[in-house]
C-alpha atoms as a PDB file:
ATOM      1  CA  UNK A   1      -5.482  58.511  29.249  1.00  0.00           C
ATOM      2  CA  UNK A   2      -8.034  60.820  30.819  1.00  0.00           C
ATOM      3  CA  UNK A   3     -11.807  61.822  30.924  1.00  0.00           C
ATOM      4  CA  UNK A   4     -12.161  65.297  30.725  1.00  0.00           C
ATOM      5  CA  UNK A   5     -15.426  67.004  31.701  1.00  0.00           C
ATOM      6  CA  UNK A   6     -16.796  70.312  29.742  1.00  0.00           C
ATOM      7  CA  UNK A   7     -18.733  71.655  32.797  1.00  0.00           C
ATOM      8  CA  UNK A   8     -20.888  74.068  31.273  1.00  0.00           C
ATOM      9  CA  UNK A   9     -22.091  71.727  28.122  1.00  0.00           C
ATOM     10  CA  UNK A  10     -23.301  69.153  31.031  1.00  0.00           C
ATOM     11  CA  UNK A  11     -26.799  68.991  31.631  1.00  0.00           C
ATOM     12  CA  UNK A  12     -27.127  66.140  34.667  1.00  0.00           C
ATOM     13  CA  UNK A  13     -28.871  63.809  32.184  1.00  0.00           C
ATOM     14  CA  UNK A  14     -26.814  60.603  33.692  1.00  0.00           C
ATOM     15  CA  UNK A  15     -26.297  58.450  30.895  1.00  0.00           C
ATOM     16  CA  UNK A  16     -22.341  58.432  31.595  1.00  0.00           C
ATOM     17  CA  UNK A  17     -22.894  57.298  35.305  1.00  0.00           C
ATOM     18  CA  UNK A  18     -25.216  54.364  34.214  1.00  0.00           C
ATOM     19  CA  UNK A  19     -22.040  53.277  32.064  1.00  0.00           C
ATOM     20  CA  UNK A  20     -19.243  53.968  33.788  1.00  0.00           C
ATOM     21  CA  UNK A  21     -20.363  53.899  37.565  1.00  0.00           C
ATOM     22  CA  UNK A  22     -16.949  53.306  38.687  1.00  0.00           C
ATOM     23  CA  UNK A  23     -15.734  56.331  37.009  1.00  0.00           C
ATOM     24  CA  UNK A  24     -18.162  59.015  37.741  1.00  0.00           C
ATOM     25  CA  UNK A  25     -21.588  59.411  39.492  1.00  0.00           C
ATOM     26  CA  UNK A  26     -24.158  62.573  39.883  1.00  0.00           C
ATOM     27  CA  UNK A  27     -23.696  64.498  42.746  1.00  0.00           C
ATOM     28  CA  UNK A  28     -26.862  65.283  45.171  1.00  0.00           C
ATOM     29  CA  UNK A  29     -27.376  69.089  43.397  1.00  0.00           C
ATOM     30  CA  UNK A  30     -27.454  66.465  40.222  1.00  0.00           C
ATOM     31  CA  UNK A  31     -23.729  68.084  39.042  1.00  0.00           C
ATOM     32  CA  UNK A  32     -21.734  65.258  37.421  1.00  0.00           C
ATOM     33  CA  UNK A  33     -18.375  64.273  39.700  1.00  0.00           C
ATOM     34  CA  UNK A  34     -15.659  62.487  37.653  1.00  0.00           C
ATOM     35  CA  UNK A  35     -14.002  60.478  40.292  1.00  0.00           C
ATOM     36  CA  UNK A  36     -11.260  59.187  38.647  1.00  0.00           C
ATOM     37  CA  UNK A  37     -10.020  61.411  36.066  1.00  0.00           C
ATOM     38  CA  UNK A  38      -6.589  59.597  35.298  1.00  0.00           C
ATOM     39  CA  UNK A  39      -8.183  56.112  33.442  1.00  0.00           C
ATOM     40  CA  UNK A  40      -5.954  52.422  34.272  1.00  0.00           C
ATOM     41  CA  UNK A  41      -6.033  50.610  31.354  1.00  0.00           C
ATOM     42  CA  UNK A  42      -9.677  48.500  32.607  1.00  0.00           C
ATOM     43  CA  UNK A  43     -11.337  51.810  32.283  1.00  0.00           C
ATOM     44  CA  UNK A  44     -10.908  52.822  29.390  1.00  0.00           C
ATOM     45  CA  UNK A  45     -13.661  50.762  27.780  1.00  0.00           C
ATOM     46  CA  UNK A  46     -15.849  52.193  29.803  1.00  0.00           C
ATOM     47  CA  UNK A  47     -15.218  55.582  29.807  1.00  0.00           C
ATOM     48  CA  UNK A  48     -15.097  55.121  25.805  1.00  0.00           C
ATOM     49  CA  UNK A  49     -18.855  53.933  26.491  1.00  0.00           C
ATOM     50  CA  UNK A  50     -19.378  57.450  28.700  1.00  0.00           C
ATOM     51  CA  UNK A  51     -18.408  59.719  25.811  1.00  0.00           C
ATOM     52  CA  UNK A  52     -20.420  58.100  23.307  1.00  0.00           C
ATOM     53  CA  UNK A  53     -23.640  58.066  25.182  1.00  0.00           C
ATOM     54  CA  UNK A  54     -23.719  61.543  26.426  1.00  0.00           C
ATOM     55  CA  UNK A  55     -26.250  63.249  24.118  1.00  0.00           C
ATOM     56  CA  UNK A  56     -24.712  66.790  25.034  1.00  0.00           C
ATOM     57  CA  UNK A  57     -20.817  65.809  24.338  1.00  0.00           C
ATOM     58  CA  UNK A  58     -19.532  66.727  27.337  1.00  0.00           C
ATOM     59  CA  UNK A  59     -16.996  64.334  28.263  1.00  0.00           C
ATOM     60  CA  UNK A  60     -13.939  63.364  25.935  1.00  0.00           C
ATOM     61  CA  UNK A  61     -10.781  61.543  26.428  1.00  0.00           C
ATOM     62  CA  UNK A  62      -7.350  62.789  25.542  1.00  0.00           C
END
């Protein structure tokens, strides 16, 4: 599974990085950086958690 990030719908508001630290954080110019893009199967909870709270729906898994 992966987390796939629609660049242009994000706005920086950082709701997915207070969920899933491990997964992604906000860069300094505030630009979200997915660090792991390929999810093990621990992460997936998590990044499920990610896509639900961002209130732009920017991130999805496929």
């Amino acid at each position: 599974m992966k987390i796939i990030l629609d660049r242009p719908r994000c706005e920086g508001h950082g709701l997915c990085e207070e969920a899933a630290p491990g997964l992604m954080h906000l860069g300094d110019d505030g630009e979200l950086v997915i660090d792991r893009e390929d999810l093990a199967d621990g992460d997936i909870a998590q990044a499920r958690v990610a896509v639900r709270v961002c209130p732009v729906a920017a991130l999805r898994l496929t």
